[in-house]
C-alpha atoms as a PDB file:
ATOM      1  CA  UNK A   1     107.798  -5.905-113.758  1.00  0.00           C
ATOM      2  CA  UNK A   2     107.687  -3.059-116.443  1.00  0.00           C
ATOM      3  CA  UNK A   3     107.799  -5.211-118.903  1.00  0.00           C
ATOM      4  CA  UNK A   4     104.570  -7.147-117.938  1.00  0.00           C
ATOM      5  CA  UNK A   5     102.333  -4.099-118.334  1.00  0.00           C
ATOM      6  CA  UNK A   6     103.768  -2.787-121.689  1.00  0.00           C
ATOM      7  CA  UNK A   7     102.830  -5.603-123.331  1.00  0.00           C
ATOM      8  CA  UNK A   8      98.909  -6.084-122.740  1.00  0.00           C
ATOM      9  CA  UNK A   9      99.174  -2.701-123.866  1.00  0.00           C
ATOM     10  CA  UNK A  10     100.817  -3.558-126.831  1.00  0.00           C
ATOM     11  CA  UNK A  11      98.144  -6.461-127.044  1.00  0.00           C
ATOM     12  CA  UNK A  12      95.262  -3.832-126.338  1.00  0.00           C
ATOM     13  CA  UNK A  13      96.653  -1.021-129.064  1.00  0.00           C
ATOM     14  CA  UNK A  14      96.628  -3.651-131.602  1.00  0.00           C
ATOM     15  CA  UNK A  15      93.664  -5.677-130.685  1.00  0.00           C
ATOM     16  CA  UNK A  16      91.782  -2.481-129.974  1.00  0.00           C
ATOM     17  CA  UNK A  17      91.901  -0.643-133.188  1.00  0.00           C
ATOM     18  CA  UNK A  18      91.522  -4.340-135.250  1.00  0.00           C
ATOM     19  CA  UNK A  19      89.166  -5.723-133.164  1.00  0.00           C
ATOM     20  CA  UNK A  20      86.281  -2.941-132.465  1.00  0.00           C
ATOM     21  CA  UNK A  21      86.839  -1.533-136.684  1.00  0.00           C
ATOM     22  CA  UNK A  22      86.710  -4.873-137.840  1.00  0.00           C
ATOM     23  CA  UNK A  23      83.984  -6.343-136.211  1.00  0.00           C
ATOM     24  CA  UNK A  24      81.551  -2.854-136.159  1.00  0.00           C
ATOM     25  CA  UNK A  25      82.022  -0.604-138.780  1.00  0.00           C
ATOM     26  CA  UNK A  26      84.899  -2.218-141.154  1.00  0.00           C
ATOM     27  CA  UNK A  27      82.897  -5.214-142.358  1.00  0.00           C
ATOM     28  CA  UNK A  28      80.131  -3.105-143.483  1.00  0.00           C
ATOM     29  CA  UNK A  29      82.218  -0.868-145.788  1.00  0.00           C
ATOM     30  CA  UNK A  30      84.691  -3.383-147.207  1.00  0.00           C
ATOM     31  CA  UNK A  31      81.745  -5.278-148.893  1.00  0.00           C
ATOM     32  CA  UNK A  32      80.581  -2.230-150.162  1.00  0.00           C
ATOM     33  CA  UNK A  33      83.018  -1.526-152.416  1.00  0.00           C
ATOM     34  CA  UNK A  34      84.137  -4.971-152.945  1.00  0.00           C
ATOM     35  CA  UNK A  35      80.943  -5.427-154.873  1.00  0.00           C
ATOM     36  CA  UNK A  36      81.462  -2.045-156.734  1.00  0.00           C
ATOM     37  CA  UNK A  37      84.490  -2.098-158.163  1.00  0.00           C
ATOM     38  CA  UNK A  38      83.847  -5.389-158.776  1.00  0.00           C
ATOM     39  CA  UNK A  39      80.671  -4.551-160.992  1.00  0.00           C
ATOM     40  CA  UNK A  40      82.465  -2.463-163.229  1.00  0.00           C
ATOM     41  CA  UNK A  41      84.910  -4.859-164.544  1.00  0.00           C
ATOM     42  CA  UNK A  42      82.023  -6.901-165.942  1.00  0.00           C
ATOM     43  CA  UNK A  43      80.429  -4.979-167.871  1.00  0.00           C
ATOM     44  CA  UNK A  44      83.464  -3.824-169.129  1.00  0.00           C
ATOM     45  CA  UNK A  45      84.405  -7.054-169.551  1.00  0.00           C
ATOM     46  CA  UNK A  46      81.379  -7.832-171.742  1.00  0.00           C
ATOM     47  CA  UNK A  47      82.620  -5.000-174.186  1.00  0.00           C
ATOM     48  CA  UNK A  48      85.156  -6.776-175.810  1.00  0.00           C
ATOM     49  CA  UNK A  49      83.672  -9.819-175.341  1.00  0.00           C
ATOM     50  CA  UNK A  50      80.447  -8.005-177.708  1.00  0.00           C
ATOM     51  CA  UNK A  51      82.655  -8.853-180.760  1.00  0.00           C
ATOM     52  CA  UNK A  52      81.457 -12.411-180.318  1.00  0.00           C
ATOM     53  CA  UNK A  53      77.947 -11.154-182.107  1.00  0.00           C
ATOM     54  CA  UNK A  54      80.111 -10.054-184.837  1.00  0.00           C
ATOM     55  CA  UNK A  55      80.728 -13.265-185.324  1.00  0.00           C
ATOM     56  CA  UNK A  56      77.141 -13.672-186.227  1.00  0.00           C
ATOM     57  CA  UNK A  57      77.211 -11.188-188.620  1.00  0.00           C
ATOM     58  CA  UNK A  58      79.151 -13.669-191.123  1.00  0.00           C
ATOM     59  CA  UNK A  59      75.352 -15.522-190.701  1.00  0.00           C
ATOM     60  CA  UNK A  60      73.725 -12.758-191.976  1.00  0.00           C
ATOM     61  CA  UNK A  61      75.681 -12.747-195.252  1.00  0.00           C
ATOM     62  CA  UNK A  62      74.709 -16.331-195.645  1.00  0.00           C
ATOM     63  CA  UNK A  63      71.180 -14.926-195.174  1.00  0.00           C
ATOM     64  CA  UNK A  64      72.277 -12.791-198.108  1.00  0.00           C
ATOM     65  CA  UNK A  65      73.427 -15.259-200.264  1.00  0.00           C
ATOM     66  CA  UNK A  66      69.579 -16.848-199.685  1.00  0.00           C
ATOM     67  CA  UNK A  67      68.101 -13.116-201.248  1.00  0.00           C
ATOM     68  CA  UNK A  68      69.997 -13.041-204.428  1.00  0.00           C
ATOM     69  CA  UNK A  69      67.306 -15.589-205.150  1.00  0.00           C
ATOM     70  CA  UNK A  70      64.359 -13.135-204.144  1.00  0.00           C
ATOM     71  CA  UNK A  71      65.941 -10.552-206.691  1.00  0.00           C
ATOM     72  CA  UNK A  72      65.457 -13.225-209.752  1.00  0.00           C
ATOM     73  CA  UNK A  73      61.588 -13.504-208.325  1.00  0.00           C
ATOM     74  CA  UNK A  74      61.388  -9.567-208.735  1.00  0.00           C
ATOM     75  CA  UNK A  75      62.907  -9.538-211.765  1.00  0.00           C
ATOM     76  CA  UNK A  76      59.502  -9.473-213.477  1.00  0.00           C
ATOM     77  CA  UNK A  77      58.730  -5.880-214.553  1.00  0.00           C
ATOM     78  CA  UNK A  78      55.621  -4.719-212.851  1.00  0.00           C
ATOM     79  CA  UNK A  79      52.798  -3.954-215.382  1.00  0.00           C
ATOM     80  CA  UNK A  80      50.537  -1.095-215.613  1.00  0.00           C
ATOM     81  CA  UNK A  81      47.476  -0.988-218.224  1.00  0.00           C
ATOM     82  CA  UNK A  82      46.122   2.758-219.077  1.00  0.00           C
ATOM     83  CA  UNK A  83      42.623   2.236-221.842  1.00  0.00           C
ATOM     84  CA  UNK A  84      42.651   3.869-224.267  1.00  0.00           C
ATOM     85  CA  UNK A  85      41.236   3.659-227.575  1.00  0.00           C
ATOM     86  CA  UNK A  86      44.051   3.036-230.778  1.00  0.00           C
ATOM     87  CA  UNK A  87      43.411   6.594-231.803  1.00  0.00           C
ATOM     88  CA  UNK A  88      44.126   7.745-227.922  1.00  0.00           C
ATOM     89  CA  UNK A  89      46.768   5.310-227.440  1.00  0.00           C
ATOM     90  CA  UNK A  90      49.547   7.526-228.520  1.00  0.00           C
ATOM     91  CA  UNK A  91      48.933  10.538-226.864  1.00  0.00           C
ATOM     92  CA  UNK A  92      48.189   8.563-223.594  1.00  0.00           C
ATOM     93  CA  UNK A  93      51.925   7.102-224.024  1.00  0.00           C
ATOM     94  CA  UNK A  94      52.942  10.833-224.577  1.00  0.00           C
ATOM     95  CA  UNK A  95      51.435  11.631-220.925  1.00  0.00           C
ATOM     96  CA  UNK A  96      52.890   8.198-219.350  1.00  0.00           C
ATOM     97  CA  UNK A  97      56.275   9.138-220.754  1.00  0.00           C
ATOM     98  CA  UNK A  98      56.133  12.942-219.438  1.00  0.00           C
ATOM     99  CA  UNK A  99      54.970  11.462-216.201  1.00  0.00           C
ATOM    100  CA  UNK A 100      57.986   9.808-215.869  1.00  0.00           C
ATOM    101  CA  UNK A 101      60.269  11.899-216.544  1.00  0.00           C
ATOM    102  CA  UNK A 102      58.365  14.603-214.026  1.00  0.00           C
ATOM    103  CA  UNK A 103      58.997  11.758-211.583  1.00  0.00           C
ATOM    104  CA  UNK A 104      62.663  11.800-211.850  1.00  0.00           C
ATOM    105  CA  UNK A 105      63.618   8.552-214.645  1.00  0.00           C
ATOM    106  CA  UNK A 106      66.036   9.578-216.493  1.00  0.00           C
ATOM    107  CA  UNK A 107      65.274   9.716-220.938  1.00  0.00           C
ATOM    108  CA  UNK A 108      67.281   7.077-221.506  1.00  0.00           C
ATOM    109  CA  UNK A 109      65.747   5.123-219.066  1.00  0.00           C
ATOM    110  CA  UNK A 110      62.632   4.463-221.358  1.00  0.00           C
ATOM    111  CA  UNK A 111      62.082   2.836-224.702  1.00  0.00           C
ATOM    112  CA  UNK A 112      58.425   3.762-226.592  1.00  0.00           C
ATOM    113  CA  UNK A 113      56.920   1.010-228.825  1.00  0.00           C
ATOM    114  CA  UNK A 114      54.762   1.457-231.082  1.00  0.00           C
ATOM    115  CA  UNK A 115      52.245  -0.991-232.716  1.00  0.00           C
ATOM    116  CA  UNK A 116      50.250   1.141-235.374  1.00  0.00           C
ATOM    117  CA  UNK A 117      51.306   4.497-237.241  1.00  0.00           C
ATOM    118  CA  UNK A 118      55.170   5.273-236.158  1.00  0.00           C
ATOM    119  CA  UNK A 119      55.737   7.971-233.405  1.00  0.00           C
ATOM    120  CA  UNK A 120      56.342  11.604-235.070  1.00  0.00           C
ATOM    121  CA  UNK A 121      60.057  10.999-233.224  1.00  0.00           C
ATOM    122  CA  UNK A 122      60.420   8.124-234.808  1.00  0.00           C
ATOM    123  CA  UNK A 123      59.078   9.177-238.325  1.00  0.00           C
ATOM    124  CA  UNK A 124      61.686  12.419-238.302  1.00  0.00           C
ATOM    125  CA  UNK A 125      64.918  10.591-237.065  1.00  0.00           C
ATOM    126  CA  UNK A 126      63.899   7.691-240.148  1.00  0.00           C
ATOM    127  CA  UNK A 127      64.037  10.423-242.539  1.00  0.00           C
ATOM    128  CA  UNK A 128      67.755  10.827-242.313  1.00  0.00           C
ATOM    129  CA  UNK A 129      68.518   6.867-242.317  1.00  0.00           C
ATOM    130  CA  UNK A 130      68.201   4.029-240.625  1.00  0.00           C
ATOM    131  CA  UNK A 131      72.093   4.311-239.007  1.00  0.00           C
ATOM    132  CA  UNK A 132      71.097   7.849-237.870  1.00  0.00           C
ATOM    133  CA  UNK A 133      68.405   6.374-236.169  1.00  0.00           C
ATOM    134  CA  UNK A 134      69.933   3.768-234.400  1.00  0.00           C
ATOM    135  CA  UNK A 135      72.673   5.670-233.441  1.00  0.00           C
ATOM    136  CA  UNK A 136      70.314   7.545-231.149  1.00  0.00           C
ATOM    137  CA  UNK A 137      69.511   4.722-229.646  1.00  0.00           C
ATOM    138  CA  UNK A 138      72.826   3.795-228.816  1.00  0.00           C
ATOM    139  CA  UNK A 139      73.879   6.868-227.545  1.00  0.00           C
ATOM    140  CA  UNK A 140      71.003   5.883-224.994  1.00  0.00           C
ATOM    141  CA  UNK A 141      70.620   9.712-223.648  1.00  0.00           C
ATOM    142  CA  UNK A 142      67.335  10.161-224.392  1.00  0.00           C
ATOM    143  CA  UNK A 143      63.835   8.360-224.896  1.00  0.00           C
ATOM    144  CA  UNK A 144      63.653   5.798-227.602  1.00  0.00           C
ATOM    145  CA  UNK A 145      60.766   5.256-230.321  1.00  0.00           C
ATOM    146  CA  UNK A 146      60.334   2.186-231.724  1.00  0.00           C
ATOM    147  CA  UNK A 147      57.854   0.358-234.189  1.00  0.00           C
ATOM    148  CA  UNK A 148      56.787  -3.178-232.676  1.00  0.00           C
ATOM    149  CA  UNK A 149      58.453  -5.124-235.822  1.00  0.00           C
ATOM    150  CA  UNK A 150      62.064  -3.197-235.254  1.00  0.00           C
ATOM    151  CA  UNK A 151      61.660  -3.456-231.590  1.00  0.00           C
ATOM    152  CA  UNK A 152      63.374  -6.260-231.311  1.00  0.00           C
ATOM    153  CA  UNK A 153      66.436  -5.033-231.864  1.00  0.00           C
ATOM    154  CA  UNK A 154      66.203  -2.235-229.156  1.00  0.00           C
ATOM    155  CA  UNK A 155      68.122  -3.407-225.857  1.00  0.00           C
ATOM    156  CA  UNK A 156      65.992  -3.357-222.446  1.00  0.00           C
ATOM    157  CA  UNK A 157      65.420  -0.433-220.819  1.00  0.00           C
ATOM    158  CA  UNK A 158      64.055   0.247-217.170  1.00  0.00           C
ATOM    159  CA  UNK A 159      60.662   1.285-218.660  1.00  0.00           C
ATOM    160  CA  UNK A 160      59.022   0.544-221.608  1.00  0.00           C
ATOM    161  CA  UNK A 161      55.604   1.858-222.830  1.00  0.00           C
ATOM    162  CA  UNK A 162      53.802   0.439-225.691  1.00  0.00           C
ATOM    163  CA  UNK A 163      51.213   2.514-227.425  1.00  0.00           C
ATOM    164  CA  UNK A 164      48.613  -0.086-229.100  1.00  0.00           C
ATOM    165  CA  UNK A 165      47.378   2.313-231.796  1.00  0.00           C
ATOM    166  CA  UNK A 166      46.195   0.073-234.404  1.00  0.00           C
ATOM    167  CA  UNK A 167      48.283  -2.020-236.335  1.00  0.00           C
ATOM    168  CA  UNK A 168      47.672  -5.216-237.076  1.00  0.00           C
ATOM    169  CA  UNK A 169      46.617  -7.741-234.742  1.00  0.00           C
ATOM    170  CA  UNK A 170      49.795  -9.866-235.078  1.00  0.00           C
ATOM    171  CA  UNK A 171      51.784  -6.561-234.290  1.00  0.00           C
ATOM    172  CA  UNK A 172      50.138  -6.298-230.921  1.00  0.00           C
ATOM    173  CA  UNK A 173      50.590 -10.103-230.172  1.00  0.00           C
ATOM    174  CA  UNK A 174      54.395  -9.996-231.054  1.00  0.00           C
ATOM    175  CA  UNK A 175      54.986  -6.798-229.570  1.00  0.00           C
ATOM    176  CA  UNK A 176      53.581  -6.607-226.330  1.00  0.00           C
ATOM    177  CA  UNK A 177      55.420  -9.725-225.022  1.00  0.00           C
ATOM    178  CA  UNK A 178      58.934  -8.461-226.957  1.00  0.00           C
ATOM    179  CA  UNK A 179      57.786  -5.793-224.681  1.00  0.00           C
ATOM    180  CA  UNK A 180      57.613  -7.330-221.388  1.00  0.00           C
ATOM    181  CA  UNK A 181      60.987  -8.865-221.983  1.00  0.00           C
ATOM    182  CA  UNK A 182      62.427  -5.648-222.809  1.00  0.00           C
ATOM    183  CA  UNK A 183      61.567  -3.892-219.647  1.00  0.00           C
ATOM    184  CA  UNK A 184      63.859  -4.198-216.075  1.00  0.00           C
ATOM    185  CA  UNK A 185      61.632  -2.755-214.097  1.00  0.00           C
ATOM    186  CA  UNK A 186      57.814  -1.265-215.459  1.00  0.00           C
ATOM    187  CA  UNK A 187      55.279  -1.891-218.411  1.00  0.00           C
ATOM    188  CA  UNK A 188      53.159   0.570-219.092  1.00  0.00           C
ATOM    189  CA  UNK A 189      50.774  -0.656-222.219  1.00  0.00           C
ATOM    190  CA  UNK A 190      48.094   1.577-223.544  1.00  0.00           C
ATOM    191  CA  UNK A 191      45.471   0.387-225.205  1.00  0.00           C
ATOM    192  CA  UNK A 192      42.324  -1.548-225.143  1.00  0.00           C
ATOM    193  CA  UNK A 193      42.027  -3.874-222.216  1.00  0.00           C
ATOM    194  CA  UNK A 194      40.695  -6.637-223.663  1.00  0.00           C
ATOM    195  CA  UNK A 195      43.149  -6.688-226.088  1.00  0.00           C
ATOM    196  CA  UNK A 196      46.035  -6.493-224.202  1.00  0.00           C
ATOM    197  CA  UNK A 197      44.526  -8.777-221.622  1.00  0.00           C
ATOM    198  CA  UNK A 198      44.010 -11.224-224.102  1.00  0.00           C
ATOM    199  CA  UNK A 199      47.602 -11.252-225.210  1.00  0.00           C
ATOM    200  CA  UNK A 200      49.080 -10.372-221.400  1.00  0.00           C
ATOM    201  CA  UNK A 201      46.942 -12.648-219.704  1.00  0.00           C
ATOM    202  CA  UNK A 202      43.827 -11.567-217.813  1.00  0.00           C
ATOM    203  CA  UNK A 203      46.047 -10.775-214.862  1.00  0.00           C
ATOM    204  CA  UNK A 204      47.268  -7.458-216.262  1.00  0.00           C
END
């Protein structure tokens, strides 16, 4: 007979505590953080999985392989046009060239052609020979003067200014376009407009 009672008491201890937890108050934590710490797996998860959009990085090199192409479009120097008479035409170079090196370019970055009576540089450095004179332009530290009919034989710089003072006619027509192919990145001509428009193009 003692046997019989112990054991629905057994049964009620463990159906008691399971039973009345489980079905009122356990089911409503456990899902809880079941969700949670399931949550932060995924976005963990994710993390490494991010390196996927690496993978589209190697697209955006073949998008880079498309722009060496834009480069050879902007590979035509951009051209500036400052009037000026062929008497003024020198001295406005003068102030275009000190204007650029105020802005930062560096002397050797710009070559000075011009198309009339030689620049005073120019003039001094031919007095002690033509090697002596080319010589500072390969050194390449410092700004370059040029007349139009040796300026061929200057390399390119980043800037070139032409100074149309006079000349004639033929040396304008010759040396502005050496002059456009001589300059990477900016043309500055100065001169009359119509004149240089007419040998430019009417776009300048």
């Amino acid at each position: 007979m003692p046997l019989i009672p112990e054991e629905p008491q057994i049964h009620e201890s463990v159906q008691g505590p399971r039973v009345t937890p489980a079905s009122g108050r356990t089911p409503t934590p456990r899902p809880v953080p079941g969700p949670r710490p399931a949550a932060p797996p995924r976005p963990g998860r994710p993390g490494p999985v991010r390196p996927i959009p690496v993978q589209r990085a190697p697209h955006e090199p073949a998008v880079a392989a498309a722009a060496p192409a834009a480069p050879a479009a902007v590979a035509a120097p951009q051209i500036q046009l400052i009037p000026a008479s062929a008497e003024g035409a020198l001295d406005a170079a003068e102030e275009a060239v000190d204007l650029l090196l105020e802005s930062g370019r560096a002397p050797g970055e710009v070559l000075v052609i011009t198309t009339g009576e030689p620049h005073p540089w120019a003039a001094h450095e031919l007095s002690f020979g033509d090697t002596a004179y080319w010589a500072q332009h390969d050194a390449g530290d410092d700004v370059f003067y040029a007349d139009a009919s040796v300026a061929g034989r200057a390399a390119s710089r980043p800037v070139v200014v032409v100074a149309v003072n006079g000349g004639p006619d033929t040396a304008a027509a010759t040396g502005l376009p050496l002059a456009l192919g001589r300059a990477g990145a900016l043309l500055i001509v100065c001169g009359d407009p119509q004149q240089i428009n007419s040998v430019l193009g009417a776009g300048v």
